[in-house]
N, C-alpha and C. Protein backbone atom coordinates (compact mmCIF):
# COMPACT_ATOMS: atom_id res chain seq x y z
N UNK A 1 -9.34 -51.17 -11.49
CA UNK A 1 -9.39 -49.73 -11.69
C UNK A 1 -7.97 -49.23 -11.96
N UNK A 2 -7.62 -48.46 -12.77
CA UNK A 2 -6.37 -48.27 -13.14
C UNK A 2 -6.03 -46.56 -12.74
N UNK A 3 -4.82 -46.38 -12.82
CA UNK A 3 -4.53 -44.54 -11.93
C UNK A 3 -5.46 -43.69 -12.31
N UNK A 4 -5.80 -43.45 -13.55
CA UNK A 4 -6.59 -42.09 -13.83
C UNK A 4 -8.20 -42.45 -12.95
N UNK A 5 -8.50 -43.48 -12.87
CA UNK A 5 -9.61 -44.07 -12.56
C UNK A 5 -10.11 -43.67 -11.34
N UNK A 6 -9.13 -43.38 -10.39
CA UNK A 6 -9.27 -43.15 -8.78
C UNK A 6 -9.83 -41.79 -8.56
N UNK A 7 -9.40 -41.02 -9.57
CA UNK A 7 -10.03 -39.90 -8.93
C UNK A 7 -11.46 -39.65 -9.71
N UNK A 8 -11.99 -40.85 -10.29
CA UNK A 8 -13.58 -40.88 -11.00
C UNK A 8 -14.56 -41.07 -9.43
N UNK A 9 -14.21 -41.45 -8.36
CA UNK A 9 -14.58 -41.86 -7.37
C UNK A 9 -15.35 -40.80 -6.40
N UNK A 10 -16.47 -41.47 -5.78
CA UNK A 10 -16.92 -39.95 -4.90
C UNK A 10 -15.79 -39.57 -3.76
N UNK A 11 -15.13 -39.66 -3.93
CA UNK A 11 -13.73 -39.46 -2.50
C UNK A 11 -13.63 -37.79 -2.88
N UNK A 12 -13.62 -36.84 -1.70
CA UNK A 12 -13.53 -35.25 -2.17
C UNK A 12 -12.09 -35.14 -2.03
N UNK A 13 -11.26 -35.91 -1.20
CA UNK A 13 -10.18 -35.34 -0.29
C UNK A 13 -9.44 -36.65 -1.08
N UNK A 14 -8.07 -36.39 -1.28
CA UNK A 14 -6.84 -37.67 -1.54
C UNK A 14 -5.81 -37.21 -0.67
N UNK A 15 -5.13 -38.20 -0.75
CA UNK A 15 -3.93 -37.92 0.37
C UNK A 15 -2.29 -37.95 -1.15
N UNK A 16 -1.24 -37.20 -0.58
CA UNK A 16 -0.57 -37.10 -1.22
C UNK A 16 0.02 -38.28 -1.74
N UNK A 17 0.30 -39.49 -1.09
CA UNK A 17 0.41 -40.84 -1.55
C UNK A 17 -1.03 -41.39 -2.54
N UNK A 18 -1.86 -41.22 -2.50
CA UNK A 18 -2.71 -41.20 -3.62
C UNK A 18 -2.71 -40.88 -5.09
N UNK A 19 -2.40 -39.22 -4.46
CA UNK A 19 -2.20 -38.71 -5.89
C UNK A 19 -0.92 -38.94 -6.75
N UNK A 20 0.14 -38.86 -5.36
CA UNK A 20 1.24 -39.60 -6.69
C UNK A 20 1.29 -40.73 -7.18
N UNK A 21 0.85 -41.88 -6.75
CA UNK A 21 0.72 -43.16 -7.13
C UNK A 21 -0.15 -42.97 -8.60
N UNK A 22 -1.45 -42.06 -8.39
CA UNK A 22 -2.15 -42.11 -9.56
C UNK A 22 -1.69 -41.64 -10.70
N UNK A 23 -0.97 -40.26 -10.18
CA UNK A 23 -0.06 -39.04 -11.99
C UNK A 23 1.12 -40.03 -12.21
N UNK A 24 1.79 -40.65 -11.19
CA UNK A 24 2.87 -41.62 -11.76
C UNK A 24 3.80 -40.68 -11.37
N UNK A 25 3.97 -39.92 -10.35
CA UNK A 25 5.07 -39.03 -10.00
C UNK A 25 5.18 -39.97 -8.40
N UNK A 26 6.58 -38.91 -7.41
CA UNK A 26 6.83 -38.90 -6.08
C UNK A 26 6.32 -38.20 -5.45
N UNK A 27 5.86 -38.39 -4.12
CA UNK A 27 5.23 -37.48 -3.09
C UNK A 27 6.15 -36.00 -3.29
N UNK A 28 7.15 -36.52 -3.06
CA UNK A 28 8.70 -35.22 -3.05
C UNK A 28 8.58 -34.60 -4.31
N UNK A 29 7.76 -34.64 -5.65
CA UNK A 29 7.99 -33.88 -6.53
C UNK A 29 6.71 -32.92 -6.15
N UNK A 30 5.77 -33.76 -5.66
CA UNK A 30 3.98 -32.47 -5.56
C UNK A 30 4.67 -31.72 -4.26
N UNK A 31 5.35 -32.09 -3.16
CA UNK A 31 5.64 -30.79 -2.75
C UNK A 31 6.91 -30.07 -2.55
N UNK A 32 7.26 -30.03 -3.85
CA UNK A 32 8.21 -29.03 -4.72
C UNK A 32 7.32 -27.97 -5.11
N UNK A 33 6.34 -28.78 -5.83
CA UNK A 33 5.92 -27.76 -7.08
C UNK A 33 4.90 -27.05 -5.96
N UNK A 34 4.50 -28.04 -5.11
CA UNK A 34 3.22 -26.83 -4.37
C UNK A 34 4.48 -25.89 -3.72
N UNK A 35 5.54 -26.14 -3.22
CA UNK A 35 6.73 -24.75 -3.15
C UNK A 35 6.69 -23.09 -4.77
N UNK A 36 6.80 -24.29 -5.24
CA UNK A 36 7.68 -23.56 -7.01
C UNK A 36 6.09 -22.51 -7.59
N UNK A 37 4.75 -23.43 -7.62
CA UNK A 37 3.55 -22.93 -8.10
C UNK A 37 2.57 -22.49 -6.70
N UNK A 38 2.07 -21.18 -7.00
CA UNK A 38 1.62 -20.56 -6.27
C UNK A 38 0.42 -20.88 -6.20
N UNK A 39 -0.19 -21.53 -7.46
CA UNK A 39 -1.38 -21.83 -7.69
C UNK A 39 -1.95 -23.21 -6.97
N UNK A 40 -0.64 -23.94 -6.87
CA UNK A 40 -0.83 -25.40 -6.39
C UNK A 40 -1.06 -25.07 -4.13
N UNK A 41 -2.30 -25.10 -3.61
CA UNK A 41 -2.26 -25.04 -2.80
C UNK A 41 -3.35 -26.14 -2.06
N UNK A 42 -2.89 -27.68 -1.85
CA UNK A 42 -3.71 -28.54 -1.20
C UNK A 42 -4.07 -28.00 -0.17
N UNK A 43 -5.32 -28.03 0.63
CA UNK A 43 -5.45 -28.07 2.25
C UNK A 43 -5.36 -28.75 3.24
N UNK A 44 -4.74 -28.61 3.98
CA UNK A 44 -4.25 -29.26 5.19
C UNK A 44 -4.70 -29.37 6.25
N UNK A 45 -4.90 -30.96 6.87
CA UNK A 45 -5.63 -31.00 8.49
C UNK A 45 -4.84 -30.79 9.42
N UNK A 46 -5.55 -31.31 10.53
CA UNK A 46 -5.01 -30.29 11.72
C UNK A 46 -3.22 -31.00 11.78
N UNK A 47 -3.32 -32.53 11.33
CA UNK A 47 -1.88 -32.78 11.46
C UNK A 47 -0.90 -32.23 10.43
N UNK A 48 -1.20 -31.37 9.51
CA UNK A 48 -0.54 -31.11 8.47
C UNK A 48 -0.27 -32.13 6.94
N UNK A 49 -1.33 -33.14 7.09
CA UNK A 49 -1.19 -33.67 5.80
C UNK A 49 -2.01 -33.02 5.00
N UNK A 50 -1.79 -33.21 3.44
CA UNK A 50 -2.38 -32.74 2.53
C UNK A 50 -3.15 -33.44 2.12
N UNK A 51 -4.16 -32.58 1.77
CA UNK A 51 -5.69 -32.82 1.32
C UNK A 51 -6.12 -32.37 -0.19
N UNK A 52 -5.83 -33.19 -1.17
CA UNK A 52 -5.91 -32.81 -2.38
C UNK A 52 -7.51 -32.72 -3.09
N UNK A 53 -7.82 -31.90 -3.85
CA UNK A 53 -8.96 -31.68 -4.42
C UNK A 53 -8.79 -31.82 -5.59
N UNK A 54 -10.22 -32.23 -6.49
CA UNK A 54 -10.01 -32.61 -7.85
C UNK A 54 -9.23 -31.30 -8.77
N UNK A 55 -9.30 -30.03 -8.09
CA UNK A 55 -8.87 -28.92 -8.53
C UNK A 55 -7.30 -28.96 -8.11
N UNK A 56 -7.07 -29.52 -7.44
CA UNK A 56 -5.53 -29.38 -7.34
C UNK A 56 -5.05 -30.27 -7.93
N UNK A 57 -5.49 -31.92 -8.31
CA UNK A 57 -5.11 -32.84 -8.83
C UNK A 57 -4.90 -32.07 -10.46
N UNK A 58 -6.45 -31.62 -11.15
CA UNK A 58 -6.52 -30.92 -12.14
C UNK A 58 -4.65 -29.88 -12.45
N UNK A 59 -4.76 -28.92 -11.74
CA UNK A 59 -3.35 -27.84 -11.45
C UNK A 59 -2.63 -29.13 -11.79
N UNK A 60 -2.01 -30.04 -11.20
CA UNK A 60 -0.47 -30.55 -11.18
C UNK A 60 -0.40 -31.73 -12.21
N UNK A 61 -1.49 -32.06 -12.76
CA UNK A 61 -1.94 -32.51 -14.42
C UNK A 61 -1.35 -31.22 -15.18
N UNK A 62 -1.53 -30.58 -15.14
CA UNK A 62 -1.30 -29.13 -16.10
C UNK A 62 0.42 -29.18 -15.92
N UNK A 63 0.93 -28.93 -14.56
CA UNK A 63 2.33 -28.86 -14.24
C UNK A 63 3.27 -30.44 -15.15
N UNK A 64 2.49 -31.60 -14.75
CA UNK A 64 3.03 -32.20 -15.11
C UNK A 64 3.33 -32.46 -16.37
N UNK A 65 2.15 -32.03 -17.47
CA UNK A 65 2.16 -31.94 -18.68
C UNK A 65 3.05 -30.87 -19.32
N UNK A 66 3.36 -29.51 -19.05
CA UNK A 66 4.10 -29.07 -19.03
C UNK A 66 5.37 -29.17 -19.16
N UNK A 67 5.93 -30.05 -17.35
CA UNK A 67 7.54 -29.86 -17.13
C UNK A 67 7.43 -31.42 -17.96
N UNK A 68 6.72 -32.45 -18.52
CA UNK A 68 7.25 -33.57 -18.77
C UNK A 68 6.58 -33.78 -20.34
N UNK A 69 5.73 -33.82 -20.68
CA UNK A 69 5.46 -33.35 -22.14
C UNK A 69 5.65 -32.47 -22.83
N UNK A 70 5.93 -31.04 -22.61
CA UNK A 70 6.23 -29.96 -23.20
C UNK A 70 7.72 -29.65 -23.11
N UNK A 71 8.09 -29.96 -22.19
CA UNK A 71 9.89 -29.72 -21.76
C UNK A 71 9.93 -28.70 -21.64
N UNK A 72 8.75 -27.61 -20.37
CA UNK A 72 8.77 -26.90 -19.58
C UNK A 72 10.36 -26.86 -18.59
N UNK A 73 10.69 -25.74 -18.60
CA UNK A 73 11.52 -25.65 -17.24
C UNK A 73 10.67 -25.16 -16.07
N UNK A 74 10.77 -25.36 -14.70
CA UNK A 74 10.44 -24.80 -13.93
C UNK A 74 9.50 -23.34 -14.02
N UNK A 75 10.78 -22.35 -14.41
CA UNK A 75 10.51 -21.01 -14.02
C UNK A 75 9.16 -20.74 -16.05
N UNK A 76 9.82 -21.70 -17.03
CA UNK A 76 8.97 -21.53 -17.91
C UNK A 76 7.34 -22.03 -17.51
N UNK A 77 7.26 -22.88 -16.67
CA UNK A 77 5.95 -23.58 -16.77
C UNK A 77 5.21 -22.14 -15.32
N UNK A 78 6.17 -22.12 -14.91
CA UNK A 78 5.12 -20.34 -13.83
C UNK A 78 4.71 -19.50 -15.06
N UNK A 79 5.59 -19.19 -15.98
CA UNK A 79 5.95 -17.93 -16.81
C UNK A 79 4.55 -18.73 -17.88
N UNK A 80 4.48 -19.79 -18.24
CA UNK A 80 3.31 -20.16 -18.84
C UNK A 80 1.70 -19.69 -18.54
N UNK A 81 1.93 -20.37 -17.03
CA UNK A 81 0.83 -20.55 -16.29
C UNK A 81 0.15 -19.19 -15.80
N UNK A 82 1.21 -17.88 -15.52
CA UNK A 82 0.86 -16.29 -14.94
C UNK A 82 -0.13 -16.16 -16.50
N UNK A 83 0.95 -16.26 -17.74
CA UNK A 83 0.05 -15.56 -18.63
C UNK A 83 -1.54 -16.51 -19.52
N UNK A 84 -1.38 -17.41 -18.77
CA UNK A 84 -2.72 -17.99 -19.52
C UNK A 84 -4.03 -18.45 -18.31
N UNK A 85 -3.27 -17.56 -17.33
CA UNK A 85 -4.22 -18.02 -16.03
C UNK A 85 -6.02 -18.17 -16.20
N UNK A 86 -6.24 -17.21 -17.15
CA UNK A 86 -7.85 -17.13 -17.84
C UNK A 86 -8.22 -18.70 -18.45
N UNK A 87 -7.07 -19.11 -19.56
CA UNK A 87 -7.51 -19.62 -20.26
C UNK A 87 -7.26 -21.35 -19.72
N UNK A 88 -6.46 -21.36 -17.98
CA UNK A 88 -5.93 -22.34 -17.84
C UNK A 88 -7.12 -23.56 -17.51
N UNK A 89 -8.34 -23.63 -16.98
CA UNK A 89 -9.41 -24.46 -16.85
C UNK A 89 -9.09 -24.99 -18.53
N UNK A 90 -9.44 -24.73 -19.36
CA UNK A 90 -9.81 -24.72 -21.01
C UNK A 90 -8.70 -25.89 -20.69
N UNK A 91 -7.09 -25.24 -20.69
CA UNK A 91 -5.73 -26.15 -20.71
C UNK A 91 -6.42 -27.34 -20.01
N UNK A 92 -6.40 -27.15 -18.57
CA UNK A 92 -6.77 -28.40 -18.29
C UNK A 92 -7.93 -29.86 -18.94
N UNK A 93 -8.97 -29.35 -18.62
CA UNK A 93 -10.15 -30.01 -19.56
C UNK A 93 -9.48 -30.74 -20.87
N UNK A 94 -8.77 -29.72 -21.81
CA UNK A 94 -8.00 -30.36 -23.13
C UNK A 94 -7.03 -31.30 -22.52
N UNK A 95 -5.77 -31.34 -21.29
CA UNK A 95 -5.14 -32.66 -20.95
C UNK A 95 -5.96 -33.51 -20.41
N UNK A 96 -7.23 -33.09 -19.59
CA UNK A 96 -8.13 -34.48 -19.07
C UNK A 96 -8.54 -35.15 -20.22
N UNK A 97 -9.04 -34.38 -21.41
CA UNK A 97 -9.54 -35.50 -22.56
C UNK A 97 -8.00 -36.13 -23.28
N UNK A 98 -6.69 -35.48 -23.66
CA UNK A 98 -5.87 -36.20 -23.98
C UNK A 98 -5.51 -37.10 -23.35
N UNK A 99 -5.72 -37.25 -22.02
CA UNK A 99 -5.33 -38.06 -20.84
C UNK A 99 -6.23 -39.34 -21.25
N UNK A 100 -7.63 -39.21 -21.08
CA UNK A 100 -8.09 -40.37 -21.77
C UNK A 100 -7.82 -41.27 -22.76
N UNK A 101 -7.76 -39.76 -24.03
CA UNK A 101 -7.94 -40.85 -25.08
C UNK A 101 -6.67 -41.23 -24.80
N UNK A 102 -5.29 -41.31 -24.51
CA UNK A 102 -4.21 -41.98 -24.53
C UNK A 102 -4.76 -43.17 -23.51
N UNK A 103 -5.34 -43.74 -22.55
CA UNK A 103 -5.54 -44.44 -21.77
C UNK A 103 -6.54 -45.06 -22.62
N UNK A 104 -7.19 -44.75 -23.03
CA UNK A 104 -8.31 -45.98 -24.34
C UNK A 104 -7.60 -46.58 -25.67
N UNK A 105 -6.65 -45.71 -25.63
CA UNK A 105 -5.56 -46.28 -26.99
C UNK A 105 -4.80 -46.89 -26.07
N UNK A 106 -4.19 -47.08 -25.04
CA UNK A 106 -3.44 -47.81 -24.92
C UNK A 106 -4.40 -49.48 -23.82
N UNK A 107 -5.26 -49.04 -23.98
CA UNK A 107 -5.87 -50.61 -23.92
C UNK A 107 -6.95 -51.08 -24.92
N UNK A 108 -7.13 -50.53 -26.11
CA UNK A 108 -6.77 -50.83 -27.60
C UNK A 108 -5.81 -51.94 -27.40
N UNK A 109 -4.82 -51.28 -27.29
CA UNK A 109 -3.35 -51.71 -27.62
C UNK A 109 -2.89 -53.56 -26.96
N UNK A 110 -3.76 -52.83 -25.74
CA UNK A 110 -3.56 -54.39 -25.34
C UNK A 110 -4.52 -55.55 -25.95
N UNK A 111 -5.54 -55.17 -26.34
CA UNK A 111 -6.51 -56.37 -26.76
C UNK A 111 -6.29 -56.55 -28.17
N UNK A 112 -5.23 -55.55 -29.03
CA UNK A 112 -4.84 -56.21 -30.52
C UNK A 112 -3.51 -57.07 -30.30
């Protein structure tokens, strides 16, 4: 099963070592941005770890695409995100399918 794969799984809840292992980021960058994005808010058990939902995984797909495909700054990828807040599900959905097809082209890639 490869990163994008994990969260195809009936699991409701990930733990922050999960999810970064899967986007290919650091624990220390998801909680920056859940600092920086208002929108990014995992829930937390009683010990204070985070409890990620496919909706928050979704959010920091968006962030990440942004600050690392788009060459978002910080305060640009808020200033993005306030004004397309309607249309941001749509955003997402469009990086979950680019997300794929780059993951089917690149194992293409391996079997030519």
């Amino acid at each position: 099963m490869d990163n994008q794969d994990i969260f195809a799984s009936s699991k409701y809840y990930y733990s922050i070592r999960e999810v970064a292992e899967a986007l290919q980021v650091k624990a220390s960058q998801i909680r920056y941005w859940e600092k920086e994005f208002s929108i990014l808010k995992p829930k937390k058990n009683k010990k204070g770890d985070r409890r990620f939902v496919q909706k928050d995984i979704e959010i920091l797909r968006l962030i990440i695409y942004l600050l690392k495909e788009k060459k978002f700054t910080i305060e640009g990828a808020k200033a993005y995100i306030a004004e397309q807040k309607k249309s941001i599900s749509t955003d997402l959905e469009a990086i979950k399918h680019l997300e794929n097809a780059r993951q089917r082209l690149q194992n293409l890639e391996r079997y030519l």
